[in-house]
Each structure stands twice: as C-alpha cells, then as structure tokens.
C-alpha atoms as a PDB file:
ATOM      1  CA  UNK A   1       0.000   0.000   0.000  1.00  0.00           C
ATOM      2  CA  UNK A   2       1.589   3.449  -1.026  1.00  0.00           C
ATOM      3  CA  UNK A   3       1.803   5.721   1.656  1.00  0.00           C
ATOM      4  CA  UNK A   4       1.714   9.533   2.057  1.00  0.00           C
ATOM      5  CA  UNK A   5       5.585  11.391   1.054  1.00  0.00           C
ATOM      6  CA  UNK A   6       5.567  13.348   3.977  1.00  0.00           C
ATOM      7  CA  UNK A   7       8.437  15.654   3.025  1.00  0.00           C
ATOM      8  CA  UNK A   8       6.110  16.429   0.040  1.00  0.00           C
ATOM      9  CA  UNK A   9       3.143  17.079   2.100  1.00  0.00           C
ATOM     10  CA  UNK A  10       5.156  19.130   4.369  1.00  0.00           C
ATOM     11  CA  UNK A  11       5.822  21.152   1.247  1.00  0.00           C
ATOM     12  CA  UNK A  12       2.067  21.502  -0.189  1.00  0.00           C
ATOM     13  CA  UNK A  13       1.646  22.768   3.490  1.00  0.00           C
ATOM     14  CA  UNK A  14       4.578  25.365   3.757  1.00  0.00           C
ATOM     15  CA  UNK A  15       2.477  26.707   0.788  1.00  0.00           C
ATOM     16  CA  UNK A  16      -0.994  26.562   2.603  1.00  0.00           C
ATOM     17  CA  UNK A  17       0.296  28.383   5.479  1.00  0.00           C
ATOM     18  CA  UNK A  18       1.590  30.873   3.325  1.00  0.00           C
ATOM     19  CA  UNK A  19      -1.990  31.488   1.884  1.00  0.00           C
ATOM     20  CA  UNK A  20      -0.937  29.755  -1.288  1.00  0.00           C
ATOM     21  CA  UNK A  21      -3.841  27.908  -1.848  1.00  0.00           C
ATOM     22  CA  UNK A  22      -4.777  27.553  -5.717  1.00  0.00           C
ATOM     23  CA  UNK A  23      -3.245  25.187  -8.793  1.00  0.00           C
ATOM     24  CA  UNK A  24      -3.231  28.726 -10.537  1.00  0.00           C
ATOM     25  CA  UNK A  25      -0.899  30.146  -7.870  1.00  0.00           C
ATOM     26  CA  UNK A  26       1.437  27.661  -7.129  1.00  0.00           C
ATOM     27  CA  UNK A  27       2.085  26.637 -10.958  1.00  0.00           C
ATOM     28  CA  UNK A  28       3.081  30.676 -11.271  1.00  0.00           C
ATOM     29  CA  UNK A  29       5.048  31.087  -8.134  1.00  0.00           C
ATOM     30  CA  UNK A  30       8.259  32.418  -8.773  1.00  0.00           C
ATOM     31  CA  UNK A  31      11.722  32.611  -6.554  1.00  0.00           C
ATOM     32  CA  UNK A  32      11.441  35.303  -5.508  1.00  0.00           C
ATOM     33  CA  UNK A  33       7.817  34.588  -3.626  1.00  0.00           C
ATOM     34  CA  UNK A  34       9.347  31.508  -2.538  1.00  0.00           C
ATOM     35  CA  UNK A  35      11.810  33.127  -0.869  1.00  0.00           C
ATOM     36  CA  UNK A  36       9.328  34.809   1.145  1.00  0.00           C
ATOM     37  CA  UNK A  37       7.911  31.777   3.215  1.00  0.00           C
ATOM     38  CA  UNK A  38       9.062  32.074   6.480  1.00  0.00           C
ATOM     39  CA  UNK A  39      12.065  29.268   7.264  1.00  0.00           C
ATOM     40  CA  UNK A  40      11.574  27.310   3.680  1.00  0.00           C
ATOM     41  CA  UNK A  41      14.325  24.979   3.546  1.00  0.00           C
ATOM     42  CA  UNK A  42      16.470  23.646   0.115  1.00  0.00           C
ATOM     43  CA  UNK A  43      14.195  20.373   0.109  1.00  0.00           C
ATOM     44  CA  UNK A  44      11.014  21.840   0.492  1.00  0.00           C
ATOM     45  CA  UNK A  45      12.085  24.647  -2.180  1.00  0.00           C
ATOM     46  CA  UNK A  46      12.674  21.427  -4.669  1.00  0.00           C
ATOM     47  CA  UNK A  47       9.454  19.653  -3.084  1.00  0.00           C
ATOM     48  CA  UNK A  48       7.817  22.901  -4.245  1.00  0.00           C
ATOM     49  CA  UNK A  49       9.250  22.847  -8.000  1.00  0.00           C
ATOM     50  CA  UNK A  50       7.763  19.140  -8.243  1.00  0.00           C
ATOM     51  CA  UNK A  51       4.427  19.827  -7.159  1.00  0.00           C
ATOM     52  CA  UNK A  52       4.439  22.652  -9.911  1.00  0.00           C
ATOM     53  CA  UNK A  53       5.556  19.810 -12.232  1.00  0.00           C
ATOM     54  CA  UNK A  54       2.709  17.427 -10.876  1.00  0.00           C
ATOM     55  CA  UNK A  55       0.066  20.388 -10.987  1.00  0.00           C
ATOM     56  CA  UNK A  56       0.362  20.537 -14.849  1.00  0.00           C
ATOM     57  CA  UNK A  57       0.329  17.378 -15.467  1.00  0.00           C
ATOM     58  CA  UNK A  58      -2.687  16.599 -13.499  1.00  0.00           C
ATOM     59  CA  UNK A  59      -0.575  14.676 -11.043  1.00  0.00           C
ATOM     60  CA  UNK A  60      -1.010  16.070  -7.328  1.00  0.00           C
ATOM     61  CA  UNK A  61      -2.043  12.579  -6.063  1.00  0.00           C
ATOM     62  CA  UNK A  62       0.934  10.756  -7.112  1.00  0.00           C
ATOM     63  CA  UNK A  63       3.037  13.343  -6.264  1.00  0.00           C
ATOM     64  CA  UNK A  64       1.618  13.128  -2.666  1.00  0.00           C
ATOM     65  CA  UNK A  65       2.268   9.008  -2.650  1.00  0.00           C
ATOM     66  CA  UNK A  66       5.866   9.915  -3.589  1.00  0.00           C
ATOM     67  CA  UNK A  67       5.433   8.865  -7.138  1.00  0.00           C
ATOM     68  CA  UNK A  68       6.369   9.994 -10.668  1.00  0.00           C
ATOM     69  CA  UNK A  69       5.762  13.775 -11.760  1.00  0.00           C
ATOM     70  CA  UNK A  70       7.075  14.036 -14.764  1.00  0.00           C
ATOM     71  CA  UNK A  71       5.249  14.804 -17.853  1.00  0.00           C
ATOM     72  CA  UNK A  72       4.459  13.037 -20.332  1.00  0.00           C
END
C-alpha cells in the first residue's frame, strides 16, 4: 500500500500556510515569492518545483504518494 511522502506534504503545506492555496498560484510562483515563506528549507524549495511539475500534469495525487511527476 503506497503511503503519504511526507516531506512532500510538508511542502504543499509550507504553501498553505503561506496562503498559497490555488493550482493557478502555485504553478506561477516564482523565486522570488518563494523566498518569502518564512524558514523554507532547500528540500522543500525542490518539493515545491515538483508539485508545480505534478500540478500541470494533473498529477497532485501521485506526487503526494511519492510517485512519478514528470510529464508526459
């Protein structure tokens, strides 16, 4: 059974509790906004620029199970 990446999920909710809280958004986020969440760390900044990967290619949920993102 696959189970929750947490170090992604920890991600999806650095964004959440920056008030990111939109596909839109996060596919357009930039460095520089990035840069702005308080304490972000190196791994959750390249957690972040997967997610953005999985959002356009319609795959959030495998990205959460720790799975592929890359499009195809």
């Amino acid at each position: 059974m696959a189970e929750i990446n947490k170090k992604n999920l920890r991600a999806v909710t650095r964004l959440i509790e920056a008030g990111i809280t939109d596909e839109k958004e996060i596919v357009s986020l930039g460095i520089a906004r990035l840069l702005e969440i308080p304490n972000i760390t190196i791994q959750e900044l390249n957690a972040i620029s997967e997610l953005q990967k999985a959002v356009k290619a319609g795959k959030v949920i495998s990205f959460l199970a720790g799975g592929a993102t890359d499009e195809a």
